[in-house]
PDB file of N, CA and C in Angstrom:
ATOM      1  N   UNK A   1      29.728  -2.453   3.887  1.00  0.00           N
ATOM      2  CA  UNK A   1      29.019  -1.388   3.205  1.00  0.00           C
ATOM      3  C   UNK A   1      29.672  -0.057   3.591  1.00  0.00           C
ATOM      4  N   UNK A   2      29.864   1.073   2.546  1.00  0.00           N
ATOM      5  CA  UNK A   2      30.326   1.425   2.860  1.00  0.00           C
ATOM      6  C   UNK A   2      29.462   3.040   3.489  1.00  0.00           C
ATOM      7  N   UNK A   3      29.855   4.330   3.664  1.00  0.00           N
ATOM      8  CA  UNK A   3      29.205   5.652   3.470  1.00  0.00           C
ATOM      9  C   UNK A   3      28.225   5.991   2.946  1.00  0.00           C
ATOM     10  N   UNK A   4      29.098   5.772   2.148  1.00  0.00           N
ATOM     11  CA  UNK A   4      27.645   5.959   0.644  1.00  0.00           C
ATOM     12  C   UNK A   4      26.906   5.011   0.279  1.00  0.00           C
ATOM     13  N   UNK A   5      27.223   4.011   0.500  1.00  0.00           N
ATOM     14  CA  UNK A   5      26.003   2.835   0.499  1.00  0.00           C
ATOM     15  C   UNK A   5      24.577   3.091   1.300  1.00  0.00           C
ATOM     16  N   UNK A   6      25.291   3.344   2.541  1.00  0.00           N
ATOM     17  CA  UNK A   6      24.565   3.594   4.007  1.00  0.00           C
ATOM     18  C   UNK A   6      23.407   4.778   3.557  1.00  0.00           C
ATOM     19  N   UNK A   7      24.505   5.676   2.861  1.00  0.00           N
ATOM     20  CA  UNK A   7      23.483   7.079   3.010  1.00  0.00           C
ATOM     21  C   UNK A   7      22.889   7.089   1.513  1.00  0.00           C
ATOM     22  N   UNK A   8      22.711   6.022   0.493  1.00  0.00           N
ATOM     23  CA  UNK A   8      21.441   5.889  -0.738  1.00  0.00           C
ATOM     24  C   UNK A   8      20.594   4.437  -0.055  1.00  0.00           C
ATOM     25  N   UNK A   9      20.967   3.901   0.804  1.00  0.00           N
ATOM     26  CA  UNK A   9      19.956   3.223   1.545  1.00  0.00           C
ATOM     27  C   UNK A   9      18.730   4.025   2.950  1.00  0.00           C
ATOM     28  N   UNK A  10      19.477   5.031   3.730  1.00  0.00           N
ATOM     29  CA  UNK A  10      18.591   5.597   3.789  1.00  0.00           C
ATOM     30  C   UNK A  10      17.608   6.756   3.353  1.00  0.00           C
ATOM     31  N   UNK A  11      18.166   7.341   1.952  1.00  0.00           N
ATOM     32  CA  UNK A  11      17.686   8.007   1.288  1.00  0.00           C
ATOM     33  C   UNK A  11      15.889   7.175   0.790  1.00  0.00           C
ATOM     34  N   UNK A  12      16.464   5.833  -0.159  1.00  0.00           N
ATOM     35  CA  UNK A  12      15.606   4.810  -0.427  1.00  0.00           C
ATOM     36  C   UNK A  12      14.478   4.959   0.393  1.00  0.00           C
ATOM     37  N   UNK A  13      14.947   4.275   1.731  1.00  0.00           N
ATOM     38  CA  UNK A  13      14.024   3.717   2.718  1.00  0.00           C
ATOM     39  C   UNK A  13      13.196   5.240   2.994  1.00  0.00           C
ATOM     40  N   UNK A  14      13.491   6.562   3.789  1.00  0.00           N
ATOM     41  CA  UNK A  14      13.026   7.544   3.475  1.00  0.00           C
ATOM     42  C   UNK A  14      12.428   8.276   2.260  1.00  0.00           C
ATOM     43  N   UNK A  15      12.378   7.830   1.210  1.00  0.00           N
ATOM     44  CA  UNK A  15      11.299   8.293  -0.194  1.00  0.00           C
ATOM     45  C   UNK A  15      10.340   7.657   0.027  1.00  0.00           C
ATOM     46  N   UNK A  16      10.673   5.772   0.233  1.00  0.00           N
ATOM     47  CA  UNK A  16       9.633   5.280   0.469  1.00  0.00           C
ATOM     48  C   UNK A  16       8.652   5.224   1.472  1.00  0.00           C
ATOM     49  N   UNK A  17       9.258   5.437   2.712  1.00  0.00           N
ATOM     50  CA  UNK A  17       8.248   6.222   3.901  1.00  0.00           C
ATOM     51  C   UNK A  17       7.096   7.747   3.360  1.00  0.00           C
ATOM     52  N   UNK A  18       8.262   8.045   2.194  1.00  0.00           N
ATOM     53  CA  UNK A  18       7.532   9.290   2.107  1.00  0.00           C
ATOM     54  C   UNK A  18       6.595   8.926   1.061  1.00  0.00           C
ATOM     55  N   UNK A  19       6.337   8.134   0.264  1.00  0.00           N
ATOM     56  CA  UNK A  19       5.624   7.526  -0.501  1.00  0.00           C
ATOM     57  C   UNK A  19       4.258   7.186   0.123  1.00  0.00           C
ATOM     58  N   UNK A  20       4.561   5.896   1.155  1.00  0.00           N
ATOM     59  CA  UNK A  20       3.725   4.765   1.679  1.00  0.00           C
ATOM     60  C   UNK A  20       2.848   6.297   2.795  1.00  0.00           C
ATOM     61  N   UNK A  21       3.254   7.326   2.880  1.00  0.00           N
ATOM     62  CA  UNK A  21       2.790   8.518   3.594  1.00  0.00           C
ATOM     63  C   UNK A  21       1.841   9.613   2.787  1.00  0.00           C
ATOM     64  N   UNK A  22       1.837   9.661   1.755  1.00  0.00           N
ATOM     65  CA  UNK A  22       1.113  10.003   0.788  1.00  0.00           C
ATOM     66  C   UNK A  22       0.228   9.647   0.232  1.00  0.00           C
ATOM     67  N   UNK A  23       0.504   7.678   0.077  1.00  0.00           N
ATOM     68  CA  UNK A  23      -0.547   7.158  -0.318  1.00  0.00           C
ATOM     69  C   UNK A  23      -1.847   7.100   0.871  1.00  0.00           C
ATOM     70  N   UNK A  24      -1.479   6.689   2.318  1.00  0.00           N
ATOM     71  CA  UNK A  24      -2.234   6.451   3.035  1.00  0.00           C
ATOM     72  C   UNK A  24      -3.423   8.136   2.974  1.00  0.00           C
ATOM     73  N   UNK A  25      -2.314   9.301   3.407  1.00  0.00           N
ATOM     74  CA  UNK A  25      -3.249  10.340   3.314  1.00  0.00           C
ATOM     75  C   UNK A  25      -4.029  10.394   2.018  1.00  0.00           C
ATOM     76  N   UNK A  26      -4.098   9.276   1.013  1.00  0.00           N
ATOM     77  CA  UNK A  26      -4.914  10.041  -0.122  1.00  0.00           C
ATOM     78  C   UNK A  26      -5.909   8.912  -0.075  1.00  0.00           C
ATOM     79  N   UNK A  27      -5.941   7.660   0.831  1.00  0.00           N
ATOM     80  CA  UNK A  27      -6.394   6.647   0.665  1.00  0.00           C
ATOM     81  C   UNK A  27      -7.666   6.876   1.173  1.00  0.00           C
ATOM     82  N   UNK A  28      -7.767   7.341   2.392  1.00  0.00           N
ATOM     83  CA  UNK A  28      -9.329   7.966   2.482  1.00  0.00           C
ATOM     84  C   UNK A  28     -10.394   8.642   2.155  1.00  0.00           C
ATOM     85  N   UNK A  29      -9.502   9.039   0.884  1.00  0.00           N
ATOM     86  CA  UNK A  29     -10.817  10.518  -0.213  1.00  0.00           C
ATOM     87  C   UNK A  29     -10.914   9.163  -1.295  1.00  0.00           C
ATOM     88  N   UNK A  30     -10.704   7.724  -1.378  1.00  0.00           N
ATOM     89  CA  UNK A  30     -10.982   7.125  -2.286  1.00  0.00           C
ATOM     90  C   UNK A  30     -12.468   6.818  -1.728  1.00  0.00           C
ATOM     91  N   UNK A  31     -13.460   6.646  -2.915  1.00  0.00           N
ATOM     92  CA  UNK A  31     -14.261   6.187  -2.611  1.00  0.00           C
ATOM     93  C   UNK A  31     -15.125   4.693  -2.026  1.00  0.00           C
ATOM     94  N   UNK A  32     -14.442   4.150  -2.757  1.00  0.00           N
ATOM     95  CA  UNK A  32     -15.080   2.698  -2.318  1.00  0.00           C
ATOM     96  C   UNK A  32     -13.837   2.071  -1.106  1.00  0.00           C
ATOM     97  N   UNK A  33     -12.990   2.792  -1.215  1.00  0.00           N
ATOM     98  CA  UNK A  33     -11.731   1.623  -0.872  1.00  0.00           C
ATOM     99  C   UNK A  33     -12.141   1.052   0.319  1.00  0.00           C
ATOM    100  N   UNK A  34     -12.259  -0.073   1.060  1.00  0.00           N
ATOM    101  CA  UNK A  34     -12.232  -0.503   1.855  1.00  0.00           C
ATOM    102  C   UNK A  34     -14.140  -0.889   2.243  1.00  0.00           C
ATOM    103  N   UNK A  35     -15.015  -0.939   0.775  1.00  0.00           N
ATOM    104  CA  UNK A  35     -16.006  -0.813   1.191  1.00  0.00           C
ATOM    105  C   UNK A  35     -16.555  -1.770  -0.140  1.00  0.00           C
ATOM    106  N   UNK A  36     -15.417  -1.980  -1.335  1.00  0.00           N
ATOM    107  CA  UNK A  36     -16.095  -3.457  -2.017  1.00  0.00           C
ATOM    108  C   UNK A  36     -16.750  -4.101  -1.789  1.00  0.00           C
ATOM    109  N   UNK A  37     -17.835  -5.107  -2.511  1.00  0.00           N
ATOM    110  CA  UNK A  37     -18.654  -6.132  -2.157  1.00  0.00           C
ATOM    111  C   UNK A  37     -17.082  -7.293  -2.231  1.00  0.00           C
ATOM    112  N   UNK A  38     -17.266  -8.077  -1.358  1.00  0.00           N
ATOM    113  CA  UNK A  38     -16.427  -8.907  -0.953  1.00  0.00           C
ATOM    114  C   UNK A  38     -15.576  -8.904   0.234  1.00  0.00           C
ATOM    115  N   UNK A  39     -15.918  -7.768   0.954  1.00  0.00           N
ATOM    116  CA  UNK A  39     -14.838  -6.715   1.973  1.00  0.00           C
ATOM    117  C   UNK A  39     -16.015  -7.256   3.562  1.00  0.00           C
ATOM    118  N   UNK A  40     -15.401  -7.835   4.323  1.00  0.00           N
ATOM    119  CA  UNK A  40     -16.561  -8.798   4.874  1.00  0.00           C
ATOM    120  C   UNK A  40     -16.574  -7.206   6.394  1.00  0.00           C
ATOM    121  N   UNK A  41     -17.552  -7.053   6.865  1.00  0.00           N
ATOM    122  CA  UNK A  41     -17.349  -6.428   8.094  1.00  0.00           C
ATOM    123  C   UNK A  41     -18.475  -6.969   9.209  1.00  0.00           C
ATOM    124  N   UNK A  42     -17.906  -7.241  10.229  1.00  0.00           N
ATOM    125  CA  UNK A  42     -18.462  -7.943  11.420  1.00  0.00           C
ATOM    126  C   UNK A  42     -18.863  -7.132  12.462  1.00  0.00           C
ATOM    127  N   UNK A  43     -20.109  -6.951  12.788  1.00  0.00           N
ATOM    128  CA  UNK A  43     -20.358  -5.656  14.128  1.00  0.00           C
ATOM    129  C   UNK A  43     -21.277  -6.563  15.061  1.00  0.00           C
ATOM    130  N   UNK A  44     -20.596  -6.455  16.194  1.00  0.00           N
ATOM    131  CA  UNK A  44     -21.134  -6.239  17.566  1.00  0.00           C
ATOM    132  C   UNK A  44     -21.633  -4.885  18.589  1.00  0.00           C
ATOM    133  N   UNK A  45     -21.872  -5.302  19.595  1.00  0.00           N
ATOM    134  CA  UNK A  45     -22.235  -4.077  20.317  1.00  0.00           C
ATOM    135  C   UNK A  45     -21.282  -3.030  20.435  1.00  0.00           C
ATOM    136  N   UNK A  46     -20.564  -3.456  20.742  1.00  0.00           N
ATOM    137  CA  UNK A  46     -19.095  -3.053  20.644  1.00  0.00           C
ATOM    138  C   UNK A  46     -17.969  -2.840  19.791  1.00  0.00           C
ATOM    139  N   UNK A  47     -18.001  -3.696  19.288  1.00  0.00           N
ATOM    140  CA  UNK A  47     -16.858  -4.264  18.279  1.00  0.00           C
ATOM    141  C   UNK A  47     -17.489  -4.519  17.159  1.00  0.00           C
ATOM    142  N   UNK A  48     -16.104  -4.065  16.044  1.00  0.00           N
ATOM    143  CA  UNK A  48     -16.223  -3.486  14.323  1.00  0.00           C
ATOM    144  C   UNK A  48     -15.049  -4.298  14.231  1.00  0.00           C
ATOM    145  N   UNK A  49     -15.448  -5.604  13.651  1.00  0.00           N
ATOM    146  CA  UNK A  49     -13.737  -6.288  12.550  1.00  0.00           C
ATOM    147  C   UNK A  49     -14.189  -5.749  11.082  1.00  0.00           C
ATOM    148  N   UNK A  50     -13.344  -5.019  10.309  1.00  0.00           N
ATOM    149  CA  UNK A  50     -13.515  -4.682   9.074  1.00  0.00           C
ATOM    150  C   UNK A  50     -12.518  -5.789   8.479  1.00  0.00           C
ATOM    151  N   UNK A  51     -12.393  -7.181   7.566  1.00  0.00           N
ATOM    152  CA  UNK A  51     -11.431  -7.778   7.046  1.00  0.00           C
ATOM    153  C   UNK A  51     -11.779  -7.417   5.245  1.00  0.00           C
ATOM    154  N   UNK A  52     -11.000  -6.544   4.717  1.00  0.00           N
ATOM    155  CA  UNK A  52     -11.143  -5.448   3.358  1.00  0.00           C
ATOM    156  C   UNK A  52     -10.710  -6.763   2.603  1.00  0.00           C
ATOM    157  N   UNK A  53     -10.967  -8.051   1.892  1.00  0.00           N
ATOM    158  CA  UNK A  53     -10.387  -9.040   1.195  1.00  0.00           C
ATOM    159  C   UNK A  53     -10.169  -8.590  -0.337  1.00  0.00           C
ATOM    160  N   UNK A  54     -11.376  -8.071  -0.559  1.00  0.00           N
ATOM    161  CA  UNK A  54     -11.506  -7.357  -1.898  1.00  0.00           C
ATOM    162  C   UNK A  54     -10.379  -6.635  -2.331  1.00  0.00           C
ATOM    163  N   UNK A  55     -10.769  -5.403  -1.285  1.00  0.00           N
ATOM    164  CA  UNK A  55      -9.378  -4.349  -1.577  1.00  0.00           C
ATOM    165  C   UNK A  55      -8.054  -4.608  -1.820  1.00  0.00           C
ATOM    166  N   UNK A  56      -8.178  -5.703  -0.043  1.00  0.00           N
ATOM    167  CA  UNK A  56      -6.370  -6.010  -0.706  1.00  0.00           C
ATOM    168  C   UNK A  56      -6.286  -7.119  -1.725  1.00  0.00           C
ATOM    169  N   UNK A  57      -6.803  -8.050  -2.363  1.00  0.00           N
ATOM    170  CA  UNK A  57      -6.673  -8.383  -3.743  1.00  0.00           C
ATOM    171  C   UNK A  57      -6.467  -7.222  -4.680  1.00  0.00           C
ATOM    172  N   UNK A  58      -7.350  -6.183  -4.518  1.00  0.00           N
ATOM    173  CA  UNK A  58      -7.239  -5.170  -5.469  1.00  0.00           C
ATOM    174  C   UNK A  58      -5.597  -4.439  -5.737  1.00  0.00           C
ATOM    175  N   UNK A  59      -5.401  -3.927  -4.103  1.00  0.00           N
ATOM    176  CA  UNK A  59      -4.659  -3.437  -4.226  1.00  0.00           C
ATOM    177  C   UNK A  59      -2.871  -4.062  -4.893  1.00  0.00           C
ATOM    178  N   UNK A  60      -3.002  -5.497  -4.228  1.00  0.00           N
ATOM    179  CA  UNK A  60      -2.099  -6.297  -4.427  1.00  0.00           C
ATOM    180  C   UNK A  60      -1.547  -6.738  -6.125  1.00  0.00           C
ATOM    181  N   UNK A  61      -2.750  -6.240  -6.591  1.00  0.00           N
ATOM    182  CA  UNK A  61      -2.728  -7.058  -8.203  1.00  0.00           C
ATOM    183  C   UNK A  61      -2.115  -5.525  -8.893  1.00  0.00           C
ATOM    184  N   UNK A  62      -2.940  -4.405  -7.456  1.00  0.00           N
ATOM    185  CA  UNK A  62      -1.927  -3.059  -9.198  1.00  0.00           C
ATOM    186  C   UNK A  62      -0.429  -3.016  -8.436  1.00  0.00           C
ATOM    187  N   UNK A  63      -0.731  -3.035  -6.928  1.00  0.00           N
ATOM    188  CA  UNK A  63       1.069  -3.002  -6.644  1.00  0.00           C
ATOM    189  C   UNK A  63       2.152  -4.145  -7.394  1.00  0.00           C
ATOM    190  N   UNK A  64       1.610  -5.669  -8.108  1.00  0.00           N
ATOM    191  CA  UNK A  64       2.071  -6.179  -8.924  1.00  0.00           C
ATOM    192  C   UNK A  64       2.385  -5.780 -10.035  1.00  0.00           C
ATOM    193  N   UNK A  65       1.400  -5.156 -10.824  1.00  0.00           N
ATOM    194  CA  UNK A  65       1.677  -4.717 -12.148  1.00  0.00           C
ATOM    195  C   UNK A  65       2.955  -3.361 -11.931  1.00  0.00           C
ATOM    196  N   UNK A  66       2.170  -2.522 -11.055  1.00  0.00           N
ATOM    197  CA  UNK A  66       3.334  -1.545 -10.872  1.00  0.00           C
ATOM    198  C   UNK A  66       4.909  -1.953 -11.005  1.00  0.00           C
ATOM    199  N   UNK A  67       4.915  -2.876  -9.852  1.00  0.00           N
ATOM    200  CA  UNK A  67       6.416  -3.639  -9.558  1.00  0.00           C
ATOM    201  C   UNK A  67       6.803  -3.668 -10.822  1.00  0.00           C
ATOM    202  N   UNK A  68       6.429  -5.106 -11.685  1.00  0.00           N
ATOM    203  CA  UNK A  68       6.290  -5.327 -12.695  1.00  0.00           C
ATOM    204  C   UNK A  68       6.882  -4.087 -14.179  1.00  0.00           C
ATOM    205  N   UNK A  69       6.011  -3.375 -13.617  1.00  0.00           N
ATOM    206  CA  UNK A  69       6.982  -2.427 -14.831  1.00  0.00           C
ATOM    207  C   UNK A  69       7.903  -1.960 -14.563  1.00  0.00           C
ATOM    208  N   UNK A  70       7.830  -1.261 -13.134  1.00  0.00           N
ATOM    209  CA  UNK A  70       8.992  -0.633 -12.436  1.00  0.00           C
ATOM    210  C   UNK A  70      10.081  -1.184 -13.219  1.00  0.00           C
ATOM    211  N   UNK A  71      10.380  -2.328 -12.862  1.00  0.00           N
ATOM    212  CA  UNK A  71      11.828  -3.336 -12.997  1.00  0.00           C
ATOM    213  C   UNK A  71      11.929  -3.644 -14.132  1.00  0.00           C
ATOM    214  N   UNK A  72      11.006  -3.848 -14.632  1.00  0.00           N
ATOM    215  CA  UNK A  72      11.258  -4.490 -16.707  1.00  0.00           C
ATOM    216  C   UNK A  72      11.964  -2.675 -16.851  1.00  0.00           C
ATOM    217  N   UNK A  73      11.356  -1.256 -17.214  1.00  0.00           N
ATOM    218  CA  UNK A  73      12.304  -0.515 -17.106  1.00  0.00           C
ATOM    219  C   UNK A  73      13.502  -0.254 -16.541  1.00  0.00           C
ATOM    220  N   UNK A  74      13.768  -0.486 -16.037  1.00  0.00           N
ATOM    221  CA  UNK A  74      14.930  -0.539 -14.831  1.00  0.00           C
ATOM    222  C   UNK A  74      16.114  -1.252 -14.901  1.00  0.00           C
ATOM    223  N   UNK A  75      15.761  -2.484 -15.417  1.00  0.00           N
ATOM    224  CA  UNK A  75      17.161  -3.419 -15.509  1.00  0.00           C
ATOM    225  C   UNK A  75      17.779  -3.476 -16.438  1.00  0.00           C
TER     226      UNK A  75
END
């Protein structure tokens, strides 16, 4: 690989940090996210397991479609 390979691979990888960094800060003004019926949460005295099943189905099915178009444009 060469220079320039190197340096539009870390360009890539850095948008997408800067991406996956944007989404998270906006992920908490969503309303339901992480609070679906299906989103199981377990409390003890102590201890909070939140396992979000819902969400990430949710989320998983638009990051599919997204993909999905992404690349049908693209290629």
């Amino acid at each position: 690989m060469d220079v320039q390979g190197i340096g539009r691979l870390l360009l890539f990888f850095g948008a997408l940090l800067l991406i996956i960094g944007v989404i998270l800060l906006i992920a908490g003004k969503i309303p339901l996210l992480g609070r679906l019926p299906g989103d199981l949460v377990f409390r003890n005295n102590r201890v909070t397991v939140v396992v979000p099943i819902v969400t990430m189905l949710l989320i998983s099915l638009v990051l599919t479609i997204l993909l999905n178009l992404f690349f049908r444009l693209f290629r």
